[in-house]
Protein backbone atom coordinates (compact mmCIF):
# COMPACT_ATOMS: atom_id res chain seq x y z
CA UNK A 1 160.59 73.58 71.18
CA UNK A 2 162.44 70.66 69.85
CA UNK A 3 161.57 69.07 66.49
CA UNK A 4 159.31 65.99 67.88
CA UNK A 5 157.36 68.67 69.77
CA UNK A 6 156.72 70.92 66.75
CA UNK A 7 155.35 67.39 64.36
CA UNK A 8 153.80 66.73 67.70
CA UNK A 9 151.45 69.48 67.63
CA UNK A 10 151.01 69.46 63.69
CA UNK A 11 149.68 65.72 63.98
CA UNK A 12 147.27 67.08 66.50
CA UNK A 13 146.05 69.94 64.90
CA UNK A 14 145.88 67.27 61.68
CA UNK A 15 143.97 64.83 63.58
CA UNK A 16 141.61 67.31 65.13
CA UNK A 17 140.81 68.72 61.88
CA UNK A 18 139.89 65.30 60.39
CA UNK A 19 137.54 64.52 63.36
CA UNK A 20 135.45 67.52 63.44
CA UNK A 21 134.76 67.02 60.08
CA UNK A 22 133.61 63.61 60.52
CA UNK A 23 131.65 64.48 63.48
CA UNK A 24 130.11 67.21 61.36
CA UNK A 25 129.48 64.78 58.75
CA UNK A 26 127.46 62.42 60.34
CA UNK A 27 125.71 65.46 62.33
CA UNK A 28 124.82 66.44 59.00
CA UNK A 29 123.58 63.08 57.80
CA UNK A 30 121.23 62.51 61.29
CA UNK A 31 119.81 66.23 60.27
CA UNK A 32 118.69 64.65 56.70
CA UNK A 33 117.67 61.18 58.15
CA UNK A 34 115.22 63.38 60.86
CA UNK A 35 114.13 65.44 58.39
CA UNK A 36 113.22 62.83 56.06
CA UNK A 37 111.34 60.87 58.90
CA UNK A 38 109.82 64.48 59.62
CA UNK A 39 108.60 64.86 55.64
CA UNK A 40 108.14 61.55 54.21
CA UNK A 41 106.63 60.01 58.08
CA UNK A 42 102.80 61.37 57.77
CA UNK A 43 103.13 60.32 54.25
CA UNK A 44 104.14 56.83 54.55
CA UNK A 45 101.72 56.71 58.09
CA UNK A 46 104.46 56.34 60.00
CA UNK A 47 103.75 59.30 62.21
């Protein structure tokens, strides 16, 4: 494997990394959003 191929596949493992954790991220933040609508809805009359 020549050098291009070997900073080839560490940018993509990089870049990967990076995205699942902002797809996690906002994952995470619709969770707490729904389960603030969930809590605070009947409260507020919303639901």
């Amino acid at each position: 494997m020549s050098w291009v191929g070997i900073i080839l596949v560490i940018l993509g493992i990089v870049l990967v990394i990076k995205f699942t954790a902002f797809a996690l991220r906002l994952v995470f933040i619709g969770i707490i959003l729904l389960g603030l609508y969930l809590f605070l809805g009947p409260l507020l009359g919303f639901g």
